[in-house]
N, C-alpha and C. Protein backbone atom coordinates (compact mmCIF):
# COMPACT_ATOMS: atom_id res chain seq x y z
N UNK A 1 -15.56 17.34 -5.56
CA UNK A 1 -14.34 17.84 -4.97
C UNK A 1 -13.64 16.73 -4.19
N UNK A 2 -14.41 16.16 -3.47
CA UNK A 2 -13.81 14.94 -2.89
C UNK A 2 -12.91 14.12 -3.37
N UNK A 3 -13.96 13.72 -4.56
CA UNK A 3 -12.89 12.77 -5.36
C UNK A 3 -11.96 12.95 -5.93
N UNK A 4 -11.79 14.48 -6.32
CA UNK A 4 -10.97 15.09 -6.71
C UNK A 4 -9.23 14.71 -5.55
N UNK A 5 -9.62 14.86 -4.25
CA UNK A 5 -8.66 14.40 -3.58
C UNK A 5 -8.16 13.12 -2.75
N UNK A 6 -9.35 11.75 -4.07
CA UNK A 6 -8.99 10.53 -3.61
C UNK A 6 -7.95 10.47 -4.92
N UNK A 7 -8.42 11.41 -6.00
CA UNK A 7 -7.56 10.96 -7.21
C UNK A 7 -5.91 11.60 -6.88
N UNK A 8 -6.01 12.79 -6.44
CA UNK A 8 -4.65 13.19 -5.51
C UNK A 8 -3.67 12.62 -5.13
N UNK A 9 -4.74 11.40 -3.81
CA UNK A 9 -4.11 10.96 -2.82
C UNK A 9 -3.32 9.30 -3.93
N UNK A 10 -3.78 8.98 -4.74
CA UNK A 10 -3.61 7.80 -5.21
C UNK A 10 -2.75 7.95 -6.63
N UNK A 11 -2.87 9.42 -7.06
CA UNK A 11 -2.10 9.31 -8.21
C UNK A 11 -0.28 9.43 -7.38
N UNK A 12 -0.52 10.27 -6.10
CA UNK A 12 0.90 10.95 -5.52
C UNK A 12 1.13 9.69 -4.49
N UNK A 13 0.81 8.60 -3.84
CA UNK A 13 0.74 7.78 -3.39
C UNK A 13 2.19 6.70 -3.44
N UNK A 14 1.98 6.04 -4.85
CA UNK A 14 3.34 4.91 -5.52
C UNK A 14 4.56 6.00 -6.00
N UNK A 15 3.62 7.17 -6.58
CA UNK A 15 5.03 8.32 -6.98
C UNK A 15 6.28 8.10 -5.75
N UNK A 16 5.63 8.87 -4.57
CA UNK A 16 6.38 9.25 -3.68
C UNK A 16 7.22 7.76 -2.99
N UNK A 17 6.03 6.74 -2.77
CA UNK A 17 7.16 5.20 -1.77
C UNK A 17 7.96 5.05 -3.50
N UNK A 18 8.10 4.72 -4.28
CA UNK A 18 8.92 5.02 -5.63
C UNK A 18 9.82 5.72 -5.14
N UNK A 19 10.21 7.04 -4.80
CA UNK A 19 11.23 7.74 -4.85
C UNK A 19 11.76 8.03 -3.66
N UNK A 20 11.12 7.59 -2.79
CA UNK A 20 11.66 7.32 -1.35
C UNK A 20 12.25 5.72 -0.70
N UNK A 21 11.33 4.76 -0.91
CA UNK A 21 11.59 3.47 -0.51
C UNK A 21 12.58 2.66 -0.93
N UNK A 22 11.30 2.55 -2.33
CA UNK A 22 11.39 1.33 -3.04
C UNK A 22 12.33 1.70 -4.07
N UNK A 23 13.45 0.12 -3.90
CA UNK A 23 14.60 -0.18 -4.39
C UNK A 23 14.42 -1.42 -5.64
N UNK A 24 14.85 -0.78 -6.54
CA UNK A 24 14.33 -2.27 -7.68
C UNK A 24 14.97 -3.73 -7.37
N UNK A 25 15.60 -3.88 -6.92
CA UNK A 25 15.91 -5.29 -6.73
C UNK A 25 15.62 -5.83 -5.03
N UNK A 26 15.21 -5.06 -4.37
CA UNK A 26 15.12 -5.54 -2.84
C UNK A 26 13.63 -5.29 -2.94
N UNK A 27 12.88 -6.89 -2.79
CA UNK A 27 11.45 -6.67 -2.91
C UNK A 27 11.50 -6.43 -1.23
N UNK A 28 12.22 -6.56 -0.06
CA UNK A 28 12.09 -6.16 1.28
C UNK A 28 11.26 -4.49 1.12
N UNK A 29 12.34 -3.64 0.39
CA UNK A 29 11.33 -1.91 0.36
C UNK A 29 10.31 -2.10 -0.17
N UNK A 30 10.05 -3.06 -1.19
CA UNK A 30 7.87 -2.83 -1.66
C UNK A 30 7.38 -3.09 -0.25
N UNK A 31 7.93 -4.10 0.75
CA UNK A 31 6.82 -4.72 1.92
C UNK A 31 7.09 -3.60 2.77
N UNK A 32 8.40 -3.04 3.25
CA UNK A 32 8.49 -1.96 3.86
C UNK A 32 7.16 -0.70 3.78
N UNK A 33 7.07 -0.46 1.97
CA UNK A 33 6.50 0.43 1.76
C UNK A 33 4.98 0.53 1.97
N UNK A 34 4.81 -0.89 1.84
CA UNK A 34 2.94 -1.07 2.40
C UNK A 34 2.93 -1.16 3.54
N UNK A 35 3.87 -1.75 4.38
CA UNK A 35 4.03 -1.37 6.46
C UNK A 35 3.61 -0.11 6.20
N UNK A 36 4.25 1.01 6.11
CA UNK A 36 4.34 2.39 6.24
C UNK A 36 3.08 2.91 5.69
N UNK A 37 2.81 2.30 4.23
CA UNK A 37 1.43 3.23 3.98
C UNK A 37 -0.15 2.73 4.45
N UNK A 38 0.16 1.82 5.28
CA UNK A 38 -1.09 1.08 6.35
C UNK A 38 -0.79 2.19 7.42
N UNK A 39 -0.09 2.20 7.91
CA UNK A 39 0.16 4.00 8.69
C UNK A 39 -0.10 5.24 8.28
N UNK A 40 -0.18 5.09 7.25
CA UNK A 40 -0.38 6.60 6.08
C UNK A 40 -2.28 6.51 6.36
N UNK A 41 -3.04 5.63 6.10
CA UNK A 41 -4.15 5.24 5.30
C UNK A 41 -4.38 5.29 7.38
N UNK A 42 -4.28 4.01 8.03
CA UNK A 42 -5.10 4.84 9.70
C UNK A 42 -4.65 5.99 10.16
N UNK A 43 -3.91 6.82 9.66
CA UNK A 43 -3.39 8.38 10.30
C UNK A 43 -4.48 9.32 9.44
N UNK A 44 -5.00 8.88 7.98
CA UNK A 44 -6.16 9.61 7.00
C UNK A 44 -7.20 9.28 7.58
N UNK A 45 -7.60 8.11 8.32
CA UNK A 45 -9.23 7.87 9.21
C UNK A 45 -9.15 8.52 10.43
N UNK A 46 -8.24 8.32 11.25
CA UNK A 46 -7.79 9.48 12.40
C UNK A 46 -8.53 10.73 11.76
N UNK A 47 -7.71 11.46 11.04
CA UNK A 47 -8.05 12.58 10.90
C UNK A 47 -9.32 12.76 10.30
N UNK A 48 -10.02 11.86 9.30
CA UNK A 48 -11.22 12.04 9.04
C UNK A 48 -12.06 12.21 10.22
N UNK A 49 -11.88 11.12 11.33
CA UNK A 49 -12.57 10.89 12.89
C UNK A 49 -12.68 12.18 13.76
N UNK A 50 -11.65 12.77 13.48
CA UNK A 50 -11.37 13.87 14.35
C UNK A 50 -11.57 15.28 13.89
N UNK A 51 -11.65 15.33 12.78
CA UNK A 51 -11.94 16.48 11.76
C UNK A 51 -13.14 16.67 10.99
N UNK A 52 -13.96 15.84 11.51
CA UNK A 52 -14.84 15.89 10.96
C UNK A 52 -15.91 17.29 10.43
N UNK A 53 -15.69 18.09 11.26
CA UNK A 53 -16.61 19.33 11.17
C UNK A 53 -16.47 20.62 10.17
N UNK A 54 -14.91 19.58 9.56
CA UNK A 54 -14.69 20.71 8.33
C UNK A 54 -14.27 20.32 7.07
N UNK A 55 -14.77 20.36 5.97
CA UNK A 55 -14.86 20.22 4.79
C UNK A 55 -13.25 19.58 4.26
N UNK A 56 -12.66 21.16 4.21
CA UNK A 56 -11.05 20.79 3.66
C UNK A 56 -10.58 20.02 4.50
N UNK A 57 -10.28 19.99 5.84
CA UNK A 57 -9.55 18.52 6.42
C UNK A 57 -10.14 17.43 6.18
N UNK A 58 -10.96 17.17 6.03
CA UNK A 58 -11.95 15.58 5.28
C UNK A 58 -11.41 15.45 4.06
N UNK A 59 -11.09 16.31 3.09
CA UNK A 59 -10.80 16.43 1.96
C UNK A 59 -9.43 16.33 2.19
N UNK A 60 -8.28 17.05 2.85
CA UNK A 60 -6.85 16.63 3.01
C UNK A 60 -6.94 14.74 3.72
N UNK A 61 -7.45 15.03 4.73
CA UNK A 61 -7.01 13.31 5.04
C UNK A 61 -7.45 12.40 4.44
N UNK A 62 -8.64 12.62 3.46
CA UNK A 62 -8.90 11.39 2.20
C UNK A 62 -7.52 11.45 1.32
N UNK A 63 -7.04 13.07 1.51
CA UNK A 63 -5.68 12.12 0.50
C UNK A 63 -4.71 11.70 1.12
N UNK A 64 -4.49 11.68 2.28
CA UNK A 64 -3.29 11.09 3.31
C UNK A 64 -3.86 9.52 3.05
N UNK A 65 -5.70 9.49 3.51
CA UNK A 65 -5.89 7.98 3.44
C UNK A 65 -5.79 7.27 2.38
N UNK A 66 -5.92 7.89 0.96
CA UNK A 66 -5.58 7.45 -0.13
C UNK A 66 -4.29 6.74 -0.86
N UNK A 67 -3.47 7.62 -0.51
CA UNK A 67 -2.00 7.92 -0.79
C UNK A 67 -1.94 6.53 0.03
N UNK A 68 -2.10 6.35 1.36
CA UNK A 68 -1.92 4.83 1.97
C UNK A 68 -2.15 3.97 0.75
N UNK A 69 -3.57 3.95 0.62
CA UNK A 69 -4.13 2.87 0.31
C UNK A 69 -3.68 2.36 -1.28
N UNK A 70 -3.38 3.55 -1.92
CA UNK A 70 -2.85 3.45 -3.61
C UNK A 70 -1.64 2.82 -3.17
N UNK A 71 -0.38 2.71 -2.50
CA UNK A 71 0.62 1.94 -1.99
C UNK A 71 0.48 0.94 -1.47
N UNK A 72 -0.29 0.62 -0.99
CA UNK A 72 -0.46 -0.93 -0.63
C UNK A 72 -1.01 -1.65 -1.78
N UNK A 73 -2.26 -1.15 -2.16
CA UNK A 73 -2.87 -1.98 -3.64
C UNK A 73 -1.55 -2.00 -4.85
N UNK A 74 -0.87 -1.47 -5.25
CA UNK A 74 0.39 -1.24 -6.20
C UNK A 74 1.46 -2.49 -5.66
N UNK A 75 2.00 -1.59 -4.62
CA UNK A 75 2.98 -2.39 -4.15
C UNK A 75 3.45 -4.00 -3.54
N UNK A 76 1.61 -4.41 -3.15
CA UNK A 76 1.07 -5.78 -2.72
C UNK A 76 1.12 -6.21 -4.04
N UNK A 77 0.49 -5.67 -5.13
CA UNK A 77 0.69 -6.49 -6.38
C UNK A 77 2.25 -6.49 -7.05
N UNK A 78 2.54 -5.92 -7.00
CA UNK A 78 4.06 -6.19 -7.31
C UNK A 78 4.65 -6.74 -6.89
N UNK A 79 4.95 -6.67 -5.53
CA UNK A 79 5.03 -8.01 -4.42
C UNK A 79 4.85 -9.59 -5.23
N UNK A 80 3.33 -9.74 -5.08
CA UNK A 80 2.86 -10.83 -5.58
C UNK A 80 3.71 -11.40 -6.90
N UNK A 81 3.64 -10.43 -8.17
CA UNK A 81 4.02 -10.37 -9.64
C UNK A 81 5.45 -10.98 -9.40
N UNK A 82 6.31 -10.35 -8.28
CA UNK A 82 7.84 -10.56 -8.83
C UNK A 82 7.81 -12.04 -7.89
N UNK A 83 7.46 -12.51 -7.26
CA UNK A 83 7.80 -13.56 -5.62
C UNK A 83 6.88 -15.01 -6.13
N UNK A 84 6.19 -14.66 -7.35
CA UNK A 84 4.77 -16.04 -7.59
C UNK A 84 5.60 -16.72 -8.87
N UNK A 85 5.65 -18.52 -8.79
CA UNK A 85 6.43 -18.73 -9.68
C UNK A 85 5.13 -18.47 -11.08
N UNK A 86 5.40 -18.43 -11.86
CA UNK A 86 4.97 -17.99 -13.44
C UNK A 86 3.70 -19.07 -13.51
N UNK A 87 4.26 -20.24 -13.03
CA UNK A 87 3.15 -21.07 -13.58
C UNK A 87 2.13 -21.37 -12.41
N UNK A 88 1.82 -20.40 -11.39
CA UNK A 88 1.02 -20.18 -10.22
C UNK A 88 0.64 -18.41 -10.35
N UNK A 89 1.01 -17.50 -10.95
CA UNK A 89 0.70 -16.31 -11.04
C UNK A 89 -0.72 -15.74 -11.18
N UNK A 90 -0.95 -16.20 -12.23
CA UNK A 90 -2.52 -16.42 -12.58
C UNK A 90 -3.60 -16.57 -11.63
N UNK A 91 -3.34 -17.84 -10.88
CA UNK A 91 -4.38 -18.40 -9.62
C UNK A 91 -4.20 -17.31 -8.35
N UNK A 92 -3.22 -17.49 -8.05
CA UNK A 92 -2.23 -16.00 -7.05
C UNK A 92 -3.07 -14.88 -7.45
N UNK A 93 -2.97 -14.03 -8.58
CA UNK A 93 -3.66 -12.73 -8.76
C UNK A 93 -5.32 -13.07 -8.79
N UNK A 94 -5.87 -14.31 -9.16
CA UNK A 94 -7.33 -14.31 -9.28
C UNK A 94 -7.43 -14.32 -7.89
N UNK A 95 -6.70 -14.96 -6.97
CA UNK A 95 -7.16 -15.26 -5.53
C UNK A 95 -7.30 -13.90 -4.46
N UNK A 96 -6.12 -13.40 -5.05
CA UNK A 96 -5.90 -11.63 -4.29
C UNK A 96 -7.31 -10.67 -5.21
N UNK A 97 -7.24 -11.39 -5.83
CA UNK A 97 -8.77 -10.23 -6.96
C UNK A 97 -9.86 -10.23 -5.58
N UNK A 98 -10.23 -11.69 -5.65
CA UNK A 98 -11.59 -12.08 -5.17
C UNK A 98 -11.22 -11.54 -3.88
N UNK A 99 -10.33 -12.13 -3.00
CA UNK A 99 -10.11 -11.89 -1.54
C UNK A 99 -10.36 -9.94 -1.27
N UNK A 100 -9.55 -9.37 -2.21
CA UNK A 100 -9.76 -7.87 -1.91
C UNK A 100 -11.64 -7.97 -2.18
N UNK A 101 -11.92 -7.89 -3.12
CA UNK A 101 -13.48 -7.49 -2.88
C UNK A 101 -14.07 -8.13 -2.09
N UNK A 102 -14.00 -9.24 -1.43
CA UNK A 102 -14.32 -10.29 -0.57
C UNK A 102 -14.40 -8.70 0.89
N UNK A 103 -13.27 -8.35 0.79
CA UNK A 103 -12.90 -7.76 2.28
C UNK A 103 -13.37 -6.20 2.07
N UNK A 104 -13.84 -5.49 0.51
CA UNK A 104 -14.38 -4.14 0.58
C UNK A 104 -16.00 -4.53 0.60
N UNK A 105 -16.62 -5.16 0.40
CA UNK A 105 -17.55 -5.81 0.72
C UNK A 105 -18.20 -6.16 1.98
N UNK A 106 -16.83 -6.48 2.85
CA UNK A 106 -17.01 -7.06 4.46
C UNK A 106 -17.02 -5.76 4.92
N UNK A 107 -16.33 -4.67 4.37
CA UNK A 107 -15.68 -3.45 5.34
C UNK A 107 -16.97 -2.25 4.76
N UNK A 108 -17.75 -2.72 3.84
CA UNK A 108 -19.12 -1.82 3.69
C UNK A 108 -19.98 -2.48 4.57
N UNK A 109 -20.54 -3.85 4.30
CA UNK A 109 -21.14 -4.28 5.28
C UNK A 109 -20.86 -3.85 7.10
N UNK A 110 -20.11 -4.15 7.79
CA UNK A 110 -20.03 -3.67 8.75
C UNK A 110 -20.00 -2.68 8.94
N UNK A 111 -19.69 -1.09 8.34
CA UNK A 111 -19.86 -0.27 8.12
C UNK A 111 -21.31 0.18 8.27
N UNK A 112 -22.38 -0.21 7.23
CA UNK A 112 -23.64 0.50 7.39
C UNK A 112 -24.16 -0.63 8.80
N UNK A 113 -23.61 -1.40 8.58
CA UNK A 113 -24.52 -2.02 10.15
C UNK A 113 -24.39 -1.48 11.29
N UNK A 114 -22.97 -0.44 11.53
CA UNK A 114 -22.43 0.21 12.96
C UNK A 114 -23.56 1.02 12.43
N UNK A 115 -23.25 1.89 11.39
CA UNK A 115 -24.04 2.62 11.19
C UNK A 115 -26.17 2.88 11.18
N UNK A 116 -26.19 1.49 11.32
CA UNK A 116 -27.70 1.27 11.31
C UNK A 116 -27.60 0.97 12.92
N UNK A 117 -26.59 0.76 13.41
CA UNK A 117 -26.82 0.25 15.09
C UNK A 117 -26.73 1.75 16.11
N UNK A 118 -26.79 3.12 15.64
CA UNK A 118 -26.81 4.18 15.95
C UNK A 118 -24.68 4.66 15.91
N UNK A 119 -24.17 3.79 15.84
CA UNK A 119 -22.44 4.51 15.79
C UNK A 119 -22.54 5.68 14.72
N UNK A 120 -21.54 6.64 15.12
CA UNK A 120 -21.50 7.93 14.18
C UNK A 120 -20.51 7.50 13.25
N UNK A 121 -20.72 8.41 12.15
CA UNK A 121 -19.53 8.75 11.16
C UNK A 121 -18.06 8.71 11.71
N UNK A 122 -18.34 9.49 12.58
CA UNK A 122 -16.71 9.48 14.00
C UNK A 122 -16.82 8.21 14.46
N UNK A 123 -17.11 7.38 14.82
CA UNK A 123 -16.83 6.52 15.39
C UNK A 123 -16.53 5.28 14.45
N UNK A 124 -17.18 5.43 13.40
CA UNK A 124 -16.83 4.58 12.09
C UNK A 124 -15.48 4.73 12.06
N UNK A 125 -15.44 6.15 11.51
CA UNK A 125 -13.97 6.28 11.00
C UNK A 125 -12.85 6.07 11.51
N UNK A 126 -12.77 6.13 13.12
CA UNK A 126 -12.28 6.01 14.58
C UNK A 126 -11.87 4.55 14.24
N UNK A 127 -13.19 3.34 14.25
CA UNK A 127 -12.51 1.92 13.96
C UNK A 127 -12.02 1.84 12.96
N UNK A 128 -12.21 2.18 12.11
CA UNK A 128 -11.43 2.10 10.84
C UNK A 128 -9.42 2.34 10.89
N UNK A 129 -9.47 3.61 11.46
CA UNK A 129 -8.13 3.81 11.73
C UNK A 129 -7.98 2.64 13.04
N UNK A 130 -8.84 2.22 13.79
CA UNK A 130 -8.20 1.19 14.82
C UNK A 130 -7.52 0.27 14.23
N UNK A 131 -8.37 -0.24 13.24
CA UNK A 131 -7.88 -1.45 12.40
C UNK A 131 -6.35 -1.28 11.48
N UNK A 132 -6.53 0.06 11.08
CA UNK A 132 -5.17 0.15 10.15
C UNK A 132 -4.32 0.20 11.29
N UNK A 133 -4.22 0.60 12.62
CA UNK A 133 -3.01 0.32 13.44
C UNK A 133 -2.53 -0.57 13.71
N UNK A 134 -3.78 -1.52 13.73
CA UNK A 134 -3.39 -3.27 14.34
C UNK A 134 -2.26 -3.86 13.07
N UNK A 135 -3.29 -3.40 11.71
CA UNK A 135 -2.48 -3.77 10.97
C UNK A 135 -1.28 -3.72 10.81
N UNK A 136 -0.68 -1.73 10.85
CA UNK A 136 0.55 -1.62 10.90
C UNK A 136 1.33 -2.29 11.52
N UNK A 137 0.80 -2.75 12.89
CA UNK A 137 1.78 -3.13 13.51
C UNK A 137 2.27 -4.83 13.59
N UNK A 138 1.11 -5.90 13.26
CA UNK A 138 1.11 -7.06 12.52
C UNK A 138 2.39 -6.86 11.47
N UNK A 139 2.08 -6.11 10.49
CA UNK A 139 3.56 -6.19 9.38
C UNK A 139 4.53 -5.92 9.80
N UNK A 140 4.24 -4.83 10.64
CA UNK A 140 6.41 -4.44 11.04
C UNK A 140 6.86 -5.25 11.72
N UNK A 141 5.47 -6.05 13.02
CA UNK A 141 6.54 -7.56 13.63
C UNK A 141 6.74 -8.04 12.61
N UNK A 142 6.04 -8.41 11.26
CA UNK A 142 5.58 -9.37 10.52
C UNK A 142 7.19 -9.07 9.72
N UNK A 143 7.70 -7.99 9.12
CA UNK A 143 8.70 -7.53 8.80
C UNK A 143 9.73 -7.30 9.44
N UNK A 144 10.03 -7.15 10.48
CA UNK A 144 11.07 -6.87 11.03
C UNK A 144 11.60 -7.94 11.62
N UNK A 145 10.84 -9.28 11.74
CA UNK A 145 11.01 -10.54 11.71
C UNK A 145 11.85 -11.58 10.74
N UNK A 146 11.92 -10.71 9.67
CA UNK A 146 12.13 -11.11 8.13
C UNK A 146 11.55 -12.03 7.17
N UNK A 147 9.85 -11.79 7.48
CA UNK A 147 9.49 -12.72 6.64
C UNK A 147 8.81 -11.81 5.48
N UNK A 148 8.18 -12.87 4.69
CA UNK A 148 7.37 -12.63 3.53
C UNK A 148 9.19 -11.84 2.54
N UNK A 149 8.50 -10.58 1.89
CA UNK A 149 9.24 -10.16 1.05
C UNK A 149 10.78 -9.68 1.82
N UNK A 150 10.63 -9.77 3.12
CA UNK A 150 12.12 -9.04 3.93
C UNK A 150 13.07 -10.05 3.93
N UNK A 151 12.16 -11.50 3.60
CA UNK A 151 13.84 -12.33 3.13
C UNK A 151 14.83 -12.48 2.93
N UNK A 152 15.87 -12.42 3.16
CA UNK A 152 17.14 -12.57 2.84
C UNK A 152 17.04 -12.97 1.15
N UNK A 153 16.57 -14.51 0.94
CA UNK A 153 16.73 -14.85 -0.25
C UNK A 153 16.11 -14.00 -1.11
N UNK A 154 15.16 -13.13 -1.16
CA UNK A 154 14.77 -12.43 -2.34
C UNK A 154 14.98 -10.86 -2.05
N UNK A 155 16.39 -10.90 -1.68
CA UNK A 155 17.17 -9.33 -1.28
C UNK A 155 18.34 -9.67 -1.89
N UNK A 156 19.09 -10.91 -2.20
CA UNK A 156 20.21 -10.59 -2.71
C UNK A 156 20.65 -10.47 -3.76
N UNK A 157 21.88 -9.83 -3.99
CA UNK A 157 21.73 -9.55 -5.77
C UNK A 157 23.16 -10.06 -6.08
N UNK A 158 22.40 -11.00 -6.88
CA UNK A 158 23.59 -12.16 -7.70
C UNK A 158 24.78 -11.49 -8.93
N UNK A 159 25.70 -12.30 -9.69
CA UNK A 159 26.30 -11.47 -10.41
C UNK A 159 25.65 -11.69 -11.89
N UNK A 160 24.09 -12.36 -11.98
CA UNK A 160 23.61 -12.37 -13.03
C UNK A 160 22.90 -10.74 -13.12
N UNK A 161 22.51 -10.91 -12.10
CA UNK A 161 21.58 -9.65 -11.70
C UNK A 161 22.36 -8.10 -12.03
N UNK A 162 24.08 -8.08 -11.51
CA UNK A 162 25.00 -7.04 -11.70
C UNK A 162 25.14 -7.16 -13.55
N UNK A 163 25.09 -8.51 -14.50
CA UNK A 163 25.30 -8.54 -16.06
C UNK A 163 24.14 -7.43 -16.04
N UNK A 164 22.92 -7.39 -15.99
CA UNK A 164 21.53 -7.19 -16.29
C UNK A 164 21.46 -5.69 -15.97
N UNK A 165 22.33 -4.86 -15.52
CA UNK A 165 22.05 -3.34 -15.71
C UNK A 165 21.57 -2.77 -16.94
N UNK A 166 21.24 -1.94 -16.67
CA UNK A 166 19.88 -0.84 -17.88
C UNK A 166 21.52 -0.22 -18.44
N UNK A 167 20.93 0.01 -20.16
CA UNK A 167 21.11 0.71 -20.75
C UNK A 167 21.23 2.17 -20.43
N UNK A 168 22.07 3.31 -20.58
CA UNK A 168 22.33 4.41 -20.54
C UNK A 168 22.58 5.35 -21.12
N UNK A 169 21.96 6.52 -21.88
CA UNK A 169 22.99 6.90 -23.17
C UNK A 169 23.49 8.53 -22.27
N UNK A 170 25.22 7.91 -22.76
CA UNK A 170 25.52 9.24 -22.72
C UNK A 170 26.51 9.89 -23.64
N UNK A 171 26.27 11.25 -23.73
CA UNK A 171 26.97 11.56 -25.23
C UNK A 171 26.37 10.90 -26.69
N UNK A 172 25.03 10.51 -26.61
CA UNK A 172 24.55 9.84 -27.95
C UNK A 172 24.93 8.54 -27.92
N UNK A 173 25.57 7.31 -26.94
CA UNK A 173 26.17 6.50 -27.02
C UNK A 173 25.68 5.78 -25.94
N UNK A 174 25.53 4.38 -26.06
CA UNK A 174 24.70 3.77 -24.86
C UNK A 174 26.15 2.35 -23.91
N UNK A 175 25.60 2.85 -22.67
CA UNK A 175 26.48 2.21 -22.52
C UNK A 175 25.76 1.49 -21.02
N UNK A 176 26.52 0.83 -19.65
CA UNK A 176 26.15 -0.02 -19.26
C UNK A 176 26.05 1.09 -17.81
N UNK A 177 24.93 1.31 -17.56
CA UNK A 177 24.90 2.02 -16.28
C UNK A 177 25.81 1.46 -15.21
């Protein structure tokens, strides 16, 4: 059942920053959208921390924490994909490969060690959301600063970019959105 609502939280996750955020040509809303779902993902350990004593809220805030976490993994890679020149992409995605398991690795390890040092489940989960706050709030200076993807230069849209509109059909007939 659980997993049932990590698959929830991660299939409804990119759906929703997709149809809320993120703007196809302003890679600023992908970084926006992982600020926000690092808030999504420590507001799901919160509530795991604090809810602990009942089944379905463990089960709702794995998909609040999910839904975070499927938006950041998506949207960090897309990030990466559109901003890495072509002939560095490759090394870029092997480096983000290793580094993520590098850090679910670090974040099990310390994990069973609180846990072998007598810390509870609550109190695990408690740092856990500590950490996603620090984080949140690292990116939004980190963003609201205008760096990384909030750039100016990789927000503006040129008049090559206005040729390059999608196809449209209407009336059986395709024309230039």
């Amino acid at each position: 059942v659980l997993y049932s609502f990590i698959g929830l939280g991660c299939l409804c996750g990119p759906v929703i920053a997709n149809s809320t955020f993120v703007q196809g040509k302003k890679p600023r809303t992908l970084q926006l959208s992982v600020v926000c779902a690092k808030l999504m993902m420590a507001l799901g350990w919160y509530g795991i921390s604090t809810h602990s004593h009942s089944f379905e809220k463990i089960c709702l805030f794995t998909s609040v924490r999910t839904l975070g976490t499927a938006i950041i993994w998506i949207n960090s890679t897309l990030l990466l994909q559109n901003l890495t020149s072509t002939e560095y992409l490759g090394r870029v995605l092997g480096l983000e490969a290793a580094l993520s398991r590098l850090s679910e690795t670090a974040a099990a390890y310390v994990a069973g060690r609180l846990e072998d040092t007598g810390s509870s489940k609550q109190e695990i989960a408690c740092f856990a959301s500590t950490i996603g706050v620090s984080l949140f709030f690292f990116w939004s200076i980190y963003h609201v600063l205008g760096f990384g993807a909030a750039d100016e230069r990789f927000n503006t849209i040129t008049e090559e970019d206005e040729k390059c509109k999608p196809l449209v059909v209407k009336d059986g007939v395709q024309e230039m959105a």
